[in-house]
C-alpha atoms as a PDB file:
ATOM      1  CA  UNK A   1     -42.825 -42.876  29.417  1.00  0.00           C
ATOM      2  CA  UNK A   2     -45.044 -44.863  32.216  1.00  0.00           C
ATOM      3  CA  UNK A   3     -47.919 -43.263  33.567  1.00  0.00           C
ATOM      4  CA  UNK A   4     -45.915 -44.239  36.761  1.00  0.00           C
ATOM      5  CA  UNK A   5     -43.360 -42.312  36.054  1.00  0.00           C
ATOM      6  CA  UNK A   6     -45.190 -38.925  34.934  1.00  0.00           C
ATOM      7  CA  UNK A   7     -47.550 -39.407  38.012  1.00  0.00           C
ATOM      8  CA  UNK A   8     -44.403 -39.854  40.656  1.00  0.00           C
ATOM      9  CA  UNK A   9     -42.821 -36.746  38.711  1.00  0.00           C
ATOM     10  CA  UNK A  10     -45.520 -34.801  39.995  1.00  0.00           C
ATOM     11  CA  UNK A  11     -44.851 -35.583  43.167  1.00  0.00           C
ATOM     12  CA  UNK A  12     -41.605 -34.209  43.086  1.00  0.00           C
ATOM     13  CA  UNK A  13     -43.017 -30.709  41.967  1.00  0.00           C
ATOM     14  CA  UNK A  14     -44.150 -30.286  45.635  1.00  0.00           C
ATOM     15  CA  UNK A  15     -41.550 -26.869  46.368  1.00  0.00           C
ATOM     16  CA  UNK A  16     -44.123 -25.071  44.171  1.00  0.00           C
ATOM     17  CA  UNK A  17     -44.423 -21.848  45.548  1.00  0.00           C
ATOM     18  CA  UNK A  18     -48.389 -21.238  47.305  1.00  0.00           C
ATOM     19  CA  UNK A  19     -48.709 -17.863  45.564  1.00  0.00           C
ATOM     20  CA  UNK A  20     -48.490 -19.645  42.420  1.00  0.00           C
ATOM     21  CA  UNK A  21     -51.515 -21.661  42.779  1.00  0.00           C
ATOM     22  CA  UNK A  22     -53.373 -18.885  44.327  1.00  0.00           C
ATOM     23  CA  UNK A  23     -52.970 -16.555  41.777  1.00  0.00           C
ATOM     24  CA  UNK A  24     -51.354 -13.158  42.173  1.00  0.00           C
ATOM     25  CA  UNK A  25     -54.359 -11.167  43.035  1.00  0.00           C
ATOM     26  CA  UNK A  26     -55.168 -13.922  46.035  1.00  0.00           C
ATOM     27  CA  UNK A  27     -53.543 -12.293  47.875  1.00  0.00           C
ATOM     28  CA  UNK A  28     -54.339  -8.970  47.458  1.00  0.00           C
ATOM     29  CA  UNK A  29     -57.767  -9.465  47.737  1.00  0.00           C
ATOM     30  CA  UNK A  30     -57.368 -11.525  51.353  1.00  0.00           C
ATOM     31  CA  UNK A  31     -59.190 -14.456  49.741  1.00  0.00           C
ATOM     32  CA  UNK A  32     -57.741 -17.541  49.569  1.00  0.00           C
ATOM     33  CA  UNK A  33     -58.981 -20.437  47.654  1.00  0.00           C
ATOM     34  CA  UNK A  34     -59.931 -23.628  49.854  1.00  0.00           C
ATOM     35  CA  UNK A  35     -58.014 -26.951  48.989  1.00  0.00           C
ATOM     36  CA  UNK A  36     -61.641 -28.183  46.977  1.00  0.00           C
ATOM     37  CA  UNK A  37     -61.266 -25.132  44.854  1.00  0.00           C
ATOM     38  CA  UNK A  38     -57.873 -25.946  44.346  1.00  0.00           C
ATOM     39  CA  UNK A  39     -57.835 -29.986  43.631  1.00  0.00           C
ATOM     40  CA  UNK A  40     -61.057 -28.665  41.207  1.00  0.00           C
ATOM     41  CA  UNK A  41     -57.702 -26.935  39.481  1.00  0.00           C
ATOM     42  CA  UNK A  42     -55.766 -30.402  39.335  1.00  0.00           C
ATOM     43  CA  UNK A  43     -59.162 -31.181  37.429  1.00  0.00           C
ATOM     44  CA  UNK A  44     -58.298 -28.747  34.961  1.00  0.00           C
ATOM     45  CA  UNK A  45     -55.471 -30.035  34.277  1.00  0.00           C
ATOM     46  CA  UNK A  46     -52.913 -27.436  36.549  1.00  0.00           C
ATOM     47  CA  UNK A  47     -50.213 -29.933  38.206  1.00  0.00           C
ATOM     48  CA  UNK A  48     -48.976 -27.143  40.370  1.00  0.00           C
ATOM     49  CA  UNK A  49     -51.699 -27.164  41.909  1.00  0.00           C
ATOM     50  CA  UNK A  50     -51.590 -30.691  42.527  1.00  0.00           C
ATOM     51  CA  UNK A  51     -47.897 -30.459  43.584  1.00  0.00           C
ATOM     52  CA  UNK A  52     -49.296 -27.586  46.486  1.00  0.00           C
ATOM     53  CA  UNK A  53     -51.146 -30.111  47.509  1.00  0.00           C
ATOM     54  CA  UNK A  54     -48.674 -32.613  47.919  1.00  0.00           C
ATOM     55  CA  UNK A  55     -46.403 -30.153  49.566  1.00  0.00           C
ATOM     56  CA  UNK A  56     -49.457 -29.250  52.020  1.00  0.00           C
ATOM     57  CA  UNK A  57     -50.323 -32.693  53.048  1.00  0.00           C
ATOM     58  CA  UNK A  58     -47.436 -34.675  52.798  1.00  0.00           C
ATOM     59  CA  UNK A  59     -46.368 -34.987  56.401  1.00  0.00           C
ATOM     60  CA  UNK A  60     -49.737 -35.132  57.958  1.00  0.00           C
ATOM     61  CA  UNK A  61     -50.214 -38.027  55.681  1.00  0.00           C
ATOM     62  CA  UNK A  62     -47.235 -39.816  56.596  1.00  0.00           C
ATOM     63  CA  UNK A  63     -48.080 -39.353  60.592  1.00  0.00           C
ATOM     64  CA  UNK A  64     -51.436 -40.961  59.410  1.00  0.00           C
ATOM     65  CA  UNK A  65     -49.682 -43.946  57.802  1.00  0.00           C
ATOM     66  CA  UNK A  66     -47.080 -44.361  60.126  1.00  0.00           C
ATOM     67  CA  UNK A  67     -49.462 -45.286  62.467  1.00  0.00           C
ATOM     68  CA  UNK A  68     -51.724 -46.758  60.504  1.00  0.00           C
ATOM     69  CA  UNK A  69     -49.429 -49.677  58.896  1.00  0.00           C
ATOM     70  CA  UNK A  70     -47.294 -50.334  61.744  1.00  0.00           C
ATOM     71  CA  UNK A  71     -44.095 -49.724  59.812  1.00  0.00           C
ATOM     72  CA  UNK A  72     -42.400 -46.782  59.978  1.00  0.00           C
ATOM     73  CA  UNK A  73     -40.427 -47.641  56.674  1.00  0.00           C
ATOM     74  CA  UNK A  74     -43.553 -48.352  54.200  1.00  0.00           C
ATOM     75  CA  UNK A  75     -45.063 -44.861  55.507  1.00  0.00           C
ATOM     76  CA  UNK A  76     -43.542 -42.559  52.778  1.00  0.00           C
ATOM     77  CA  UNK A  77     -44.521 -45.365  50.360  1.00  0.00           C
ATOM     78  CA  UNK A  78     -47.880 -45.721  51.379  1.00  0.00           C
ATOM     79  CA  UNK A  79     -48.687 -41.447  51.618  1.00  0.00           C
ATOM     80  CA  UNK A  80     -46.881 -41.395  48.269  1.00  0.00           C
ATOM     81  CA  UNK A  81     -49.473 -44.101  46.563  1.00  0.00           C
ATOM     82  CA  UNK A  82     -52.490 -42.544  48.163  1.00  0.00           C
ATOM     83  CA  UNK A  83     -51.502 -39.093  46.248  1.00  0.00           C
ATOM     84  CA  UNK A  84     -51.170 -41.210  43.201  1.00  0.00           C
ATOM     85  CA  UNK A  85     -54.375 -42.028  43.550  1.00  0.00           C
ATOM     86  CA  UNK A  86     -55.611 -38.615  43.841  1.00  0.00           C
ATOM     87  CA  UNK A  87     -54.013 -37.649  40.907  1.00  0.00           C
ATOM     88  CA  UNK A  88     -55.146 -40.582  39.180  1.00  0.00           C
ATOM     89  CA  UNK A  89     -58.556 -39.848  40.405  1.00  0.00           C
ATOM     90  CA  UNK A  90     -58.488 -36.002  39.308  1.00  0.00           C
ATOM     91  CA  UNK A  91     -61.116 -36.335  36.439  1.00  0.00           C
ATOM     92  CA  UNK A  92     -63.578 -37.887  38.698  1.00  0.00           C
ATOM     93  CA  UNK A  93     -63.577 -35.155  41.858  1.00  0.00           C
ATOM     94  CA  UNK A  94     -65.959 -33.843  42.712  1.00  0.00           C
ATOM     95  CA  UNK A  95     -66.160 -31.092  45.623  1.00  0.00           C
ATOM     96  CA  UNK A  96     -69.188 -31.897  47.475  1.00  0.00           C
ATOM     97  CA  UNK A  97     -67.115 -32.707  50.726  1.00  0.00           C
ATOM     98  CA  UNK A  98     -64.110 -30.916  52.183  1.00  0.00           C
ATOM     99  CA  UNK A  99     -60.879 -31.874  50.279  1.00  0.00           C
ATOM    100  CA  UNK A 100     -59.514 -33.745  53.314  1.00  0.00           C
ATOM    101  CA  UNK A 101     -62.522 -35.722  53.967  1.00  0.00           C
ATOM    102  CA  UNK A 102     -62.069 -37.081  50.374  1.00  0.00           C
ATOM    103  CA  UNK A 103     -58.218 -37.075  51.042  1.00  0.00           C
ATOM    104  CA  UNK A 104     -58.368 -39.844  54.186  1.00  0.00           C
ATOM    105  CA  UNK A 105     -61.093 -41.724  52.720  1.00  0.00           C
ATOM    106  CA  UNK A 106     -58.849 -42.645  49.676  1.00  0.00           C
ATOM    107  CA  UNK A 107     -55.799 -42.904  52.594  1.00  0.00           C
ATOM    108  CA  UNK A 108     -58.291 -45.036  54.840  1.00  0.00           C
ATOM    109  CA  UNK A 109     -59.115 -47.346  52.418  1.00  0.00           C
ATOM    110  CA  UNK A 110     -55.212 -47.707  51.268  1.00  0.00           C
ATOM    111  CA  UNK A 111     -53.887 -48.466  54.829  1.00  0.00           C
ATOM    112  CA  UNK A 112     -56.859 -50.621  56.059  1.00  0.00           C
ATOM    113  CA  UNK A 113     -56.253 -53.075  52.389  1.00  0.00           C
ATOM    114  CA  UNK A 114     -52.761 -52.897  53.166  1.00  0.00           C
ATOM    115  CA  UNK A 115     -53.219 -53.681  57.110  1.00  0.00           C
ATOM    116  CA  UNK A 116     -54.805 -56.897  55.821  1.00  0.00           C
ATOM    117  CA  UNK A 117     -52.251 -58.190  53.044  1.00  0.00           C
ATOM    118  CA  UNK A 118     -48.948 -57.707  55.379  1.00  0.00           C
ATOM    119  CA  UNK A 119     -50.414 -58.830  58.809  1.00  0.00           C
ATOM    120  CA  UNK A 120     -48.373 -62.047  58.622  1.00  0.00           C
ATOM    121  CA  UNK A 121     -45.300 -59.813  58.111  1.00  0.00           C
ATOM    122  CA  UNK A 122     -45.494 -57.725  61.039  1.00  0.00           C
ATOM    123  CA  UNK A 123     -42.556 -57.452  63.249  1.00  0.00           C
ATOM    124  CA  UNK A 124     -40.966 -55.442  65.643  1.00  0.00           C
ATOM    125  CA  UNK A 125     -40.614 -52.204  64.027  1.00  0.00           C
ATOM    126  CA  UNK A 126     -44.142 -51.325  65.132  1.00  0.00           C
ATOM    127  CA  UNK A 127     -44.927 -47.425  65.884  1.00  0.00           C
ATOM    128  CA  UNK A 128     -45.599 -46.651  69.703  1.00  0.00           C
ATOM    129  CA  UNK A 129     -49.372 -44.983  69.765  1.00  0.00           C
ATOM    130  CA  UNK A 130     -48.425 -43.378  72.926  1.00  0.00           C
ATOM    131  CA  UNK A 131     -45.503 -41.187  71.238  1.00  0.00           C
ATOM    132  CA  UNK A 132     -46.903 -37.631  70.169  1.00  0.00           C
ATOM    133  CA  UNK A 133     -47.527 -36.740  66.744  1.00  0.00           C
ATOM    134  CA  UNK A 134     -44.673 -34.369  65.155  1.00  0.00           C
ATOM    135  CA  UNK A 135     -46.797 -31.571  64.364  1.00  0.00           C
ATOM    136  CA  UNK A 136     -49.833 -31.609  67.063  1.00  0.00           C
ATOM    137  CA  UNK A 137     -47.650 -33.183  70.292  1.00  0.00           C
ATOM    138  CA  UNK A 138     -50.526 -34.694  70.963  1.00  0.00           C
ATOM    139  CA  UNK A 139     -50.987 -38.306  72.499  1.00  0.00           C
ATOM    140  CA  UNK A 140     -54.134 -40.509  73.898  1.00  0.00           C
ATOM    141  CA  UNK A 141     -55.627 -39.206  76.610  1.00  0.00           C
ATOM    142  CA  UNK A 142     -53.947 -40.956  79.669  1.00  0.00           C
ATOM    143  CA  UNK A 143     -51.735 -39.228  81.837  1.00  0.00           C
ATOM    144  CA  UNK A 144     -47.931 -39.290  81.582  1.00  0.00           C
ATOM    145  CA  UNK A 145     -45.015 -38.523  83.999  1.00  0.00           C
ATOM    146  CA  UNK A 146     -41.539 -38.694  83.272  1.00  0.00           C
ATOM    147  CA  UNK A 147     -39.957 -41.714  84.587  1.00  0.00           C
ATOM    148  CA  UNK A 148     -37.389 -42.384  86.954  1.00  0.00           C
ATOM    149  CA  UNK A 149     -34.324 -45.204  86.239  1.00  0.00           C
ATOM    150  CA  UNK A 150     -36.522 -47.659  89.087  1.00  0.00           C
ATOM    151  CA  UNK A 151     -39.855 -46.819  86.797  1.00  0.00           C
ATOM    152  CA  UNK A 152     -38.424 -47.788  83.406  1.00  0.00           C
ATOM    153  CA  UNK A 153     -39.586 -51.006  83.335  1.00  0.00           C
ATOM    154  CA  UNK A 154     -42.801 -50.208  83.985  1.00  0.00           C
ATOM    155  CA  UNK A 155     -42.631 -46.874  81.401  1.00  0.00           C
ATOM    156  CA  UNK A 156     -41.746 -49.857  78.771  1.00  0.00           C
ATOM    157  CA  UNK A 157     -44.707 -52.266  79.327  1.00  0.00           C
ATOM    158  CA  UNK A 158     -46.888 -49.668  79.698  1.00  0.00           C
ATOM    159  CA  UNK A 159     -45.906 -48.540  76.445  1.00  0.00           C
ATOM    160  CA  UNK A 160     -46.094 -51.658  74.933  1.00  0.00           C
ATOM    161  CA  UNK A 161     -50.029 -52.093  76.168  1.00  0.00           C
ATOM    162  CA  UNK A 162     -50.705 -49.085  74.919  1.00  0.00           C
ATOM    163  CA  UNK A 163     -49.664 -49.977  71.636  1.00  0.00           C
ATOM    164  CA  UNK A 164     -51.373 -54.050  71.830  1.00  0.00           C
ATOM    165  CA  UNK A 165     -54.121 -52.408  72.995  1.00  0.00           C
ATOM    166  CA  UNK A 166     -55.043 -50.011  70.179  1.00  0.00           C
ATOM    167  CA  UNK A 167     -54.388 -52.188  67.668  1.00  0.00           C
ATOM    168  CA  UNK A 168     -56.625 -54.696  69.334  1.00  0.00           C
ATOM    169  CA  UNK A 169     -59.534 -51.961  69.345  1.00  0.00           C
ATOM    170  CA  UNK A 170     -62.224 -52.858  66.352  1.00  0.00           C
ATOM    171  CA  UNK A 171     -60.885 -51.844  62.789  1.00  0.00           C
ATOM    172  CA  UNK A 172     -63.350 -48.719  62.507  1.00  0.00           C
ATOM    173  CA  UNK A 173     -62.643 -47.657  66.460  1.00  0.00           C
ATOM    174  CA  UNK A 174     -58.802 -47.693  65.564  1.00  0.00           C
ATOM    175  CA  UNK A 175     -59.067 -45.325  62.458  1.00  0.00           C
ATOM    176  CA  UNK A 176     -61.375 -43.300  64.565  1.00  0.00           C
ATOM    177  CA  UNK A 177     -58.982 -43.031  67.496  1.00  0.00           C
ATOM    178  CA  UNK A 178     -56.155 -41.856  64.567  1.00  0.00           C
ATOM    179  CA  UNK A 179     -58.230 -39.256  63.104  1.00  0.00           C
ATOM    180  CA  UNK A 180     -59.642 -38.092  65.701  1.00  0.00           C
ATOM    181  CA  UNK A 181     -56.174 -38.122  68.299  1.00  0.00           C
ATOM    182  CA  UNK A 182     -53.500 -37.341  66.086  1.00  0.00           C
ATOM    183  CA  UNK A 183     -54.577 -35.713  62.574  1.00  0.00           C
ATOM    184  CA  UNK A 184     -57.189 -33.470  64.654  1.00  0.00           C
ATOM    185  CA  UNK A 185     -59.621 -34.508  62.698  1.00  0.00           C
ATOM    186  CA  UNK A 186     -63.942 -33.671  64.371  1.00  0.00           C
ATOM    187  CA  UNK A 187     -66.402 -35.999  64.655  1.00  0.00           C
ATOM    188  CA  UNK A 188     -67.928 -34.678  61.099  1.00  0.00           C
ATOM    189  CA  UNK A 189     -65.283 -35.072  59.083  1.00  0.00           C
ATOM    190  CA  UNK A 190     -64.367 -38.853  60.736  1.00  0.00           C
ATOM    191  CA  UNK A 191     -68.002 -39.407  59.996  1.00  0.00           C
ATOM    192  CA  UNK A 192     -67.610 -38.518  56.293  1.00  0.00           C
ATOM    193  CA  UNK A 193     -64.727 -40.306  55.844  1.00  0.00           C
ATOM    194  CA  UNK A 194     -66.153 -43.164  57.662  1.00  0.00           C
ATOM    195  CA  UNK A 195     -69.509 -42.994  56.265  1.00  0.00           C
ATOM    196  CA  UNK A 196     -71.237 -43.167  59.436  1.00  0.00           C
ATOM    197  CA  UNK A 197     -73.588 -40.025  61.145  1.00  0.00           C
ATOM    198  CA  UNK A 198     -71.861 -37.898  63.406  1.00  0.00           C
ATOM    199  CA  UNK A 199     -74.360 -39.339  66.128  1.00  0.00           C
ATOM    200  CA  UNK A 200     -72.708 -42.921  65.433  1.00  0.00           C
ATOM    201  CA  UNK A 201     -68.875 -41.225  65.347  1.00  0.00           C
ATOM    202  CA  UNK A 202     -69.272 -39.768  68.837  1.00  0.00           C
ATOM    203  CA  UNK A 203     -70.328 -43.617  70.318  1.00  0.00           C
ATOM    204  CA  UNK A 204     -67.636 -45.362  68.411  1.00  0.00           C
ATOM    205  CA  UNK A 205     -65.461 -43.078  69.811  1.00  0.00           C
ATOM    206  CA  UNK A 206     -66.766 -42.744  73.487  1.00  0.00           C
ATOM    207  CA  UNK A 207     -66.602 -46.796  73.262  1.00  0.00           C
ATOM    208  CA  UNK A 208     -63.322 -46.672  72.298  1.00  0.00           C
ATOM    209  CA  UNK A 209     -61.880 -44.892  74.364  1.00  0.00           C
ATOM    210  CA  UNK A 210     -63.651 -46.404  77.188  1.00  0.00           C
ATOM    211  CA  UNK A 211     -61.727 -49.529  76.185  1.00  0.00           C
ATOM    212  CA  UNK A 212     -58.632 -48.386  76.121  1.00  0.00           C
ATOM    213  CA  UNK A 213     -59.649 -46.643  79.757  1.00  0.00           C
ATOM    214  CA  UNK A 214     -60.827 -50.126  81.265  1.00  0.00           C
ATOM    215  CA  UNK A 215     -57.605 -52.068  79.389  1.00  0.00           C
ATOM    216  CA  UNK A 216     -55.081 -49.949  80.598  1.00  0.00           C
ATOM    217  CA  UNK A 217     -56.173 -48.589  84.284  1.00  0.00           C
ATOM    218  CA  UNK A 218     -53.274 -50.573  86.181  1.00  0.00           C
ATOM    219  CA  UNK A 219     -51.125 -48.072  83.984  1.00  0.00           C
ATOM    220  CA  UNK A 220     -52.724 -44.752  84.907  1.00  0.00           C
END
């Protein structure tokens, strides 16, 4: 059998139960491992532990790819790969950073390469930035109202600048905006994943949304 194969059998192992990665005293004791000490398991060589993973991040990561690749179909495909690559990548962890930090670096990298090879193929079935993520409801911050059959047309372009105008922003101010907007991710972790200080975060932040502010005032 493939390596392909094993690997996306894992992945369907993610109804494991959490109490069986845990442990059964875990629980008893109130102490919880944290997802490091728990990927430093997939190390070892436990795939239910891997497979809580999976079942713990899976959605998050597909919000994250949705938006990132533009195409709501190749967003299971792409949060399925970037597990892959954690599991492929199991004998080399190393829990220095948070678990998530390490997580959306690997998912980062994935979408950006991936944003660059299918470009050309881009179409209409293009996410809407300015819809709220599943789990958060959260959306950039520019007020809304709900509008009324004479303000559709202007509901739709606005929607449609919102989206242009993100995906205009500068490759590392877009992945900052989607961390930090919809996977509630703070300016440390962004910086780790980004590899940038915290100090340096905050301004590419503050400069992108400042953009977006300037861009899209005839819509506010």
């Amino acid at each position: 059998m493939s390596s392909v194969a094993i690997d996306r059998g894992l992945l369907a192992m993610a109804g494991v139960p959490k109490q069986a990665v845990l442990g059964a005293d875990a629980g008893a004791s109130g102490e919880e491992r944290s997802d490091a000490e728990i990927m430093l398991q997939v190390k070892a060589g436990d795939d239910s532990a891997f497979a809580y993973l999976v079942q713990k991040y899976r959605r998050p990561m597909v919000n994250f790819m949705y938006r990132m690749a533009h195409n709501a179909a190749g967003a299971e495909d792409l949060a399925q790969e970037v597990f892959l690559r954690v599991y492929r990548s199991r004998e080399t962890y190393e829990a220095s950073a948070k678990f998530t930090t390490w997580l959306y670096r690997i998912a980062t990298n994935l979408a950006v390469n991936h944003a660059r090879d299918t470009r050309h193929e881009r179409a209409e079935n293009q996410v809407s930035l300015d819809e709220p993520d599943e789990e958060s409801g959260r959306t950039l911050d520019l007020p809304d109202r709900s509008p009324s059959a004479e303000d559709n047309l202007v509901q739709r372009e606005r929607l449609a600048a919102i989206r242009q105008r993100v995906q205009a922003l500068p490759e590392r101010q877009r992945i900052a905006v989607l961390m930090h907007k919809y996977q509630q991710m703070d300016y440390r972790q962004i910086a780790e994943v980004l590899k940038l200080s915290e100090s340096a975060t905050k301004s590419l932040l503050f400069r992108a949304y400042e953009t977006l502010r300037e861009q899209l005032k005839e819509f506010v």
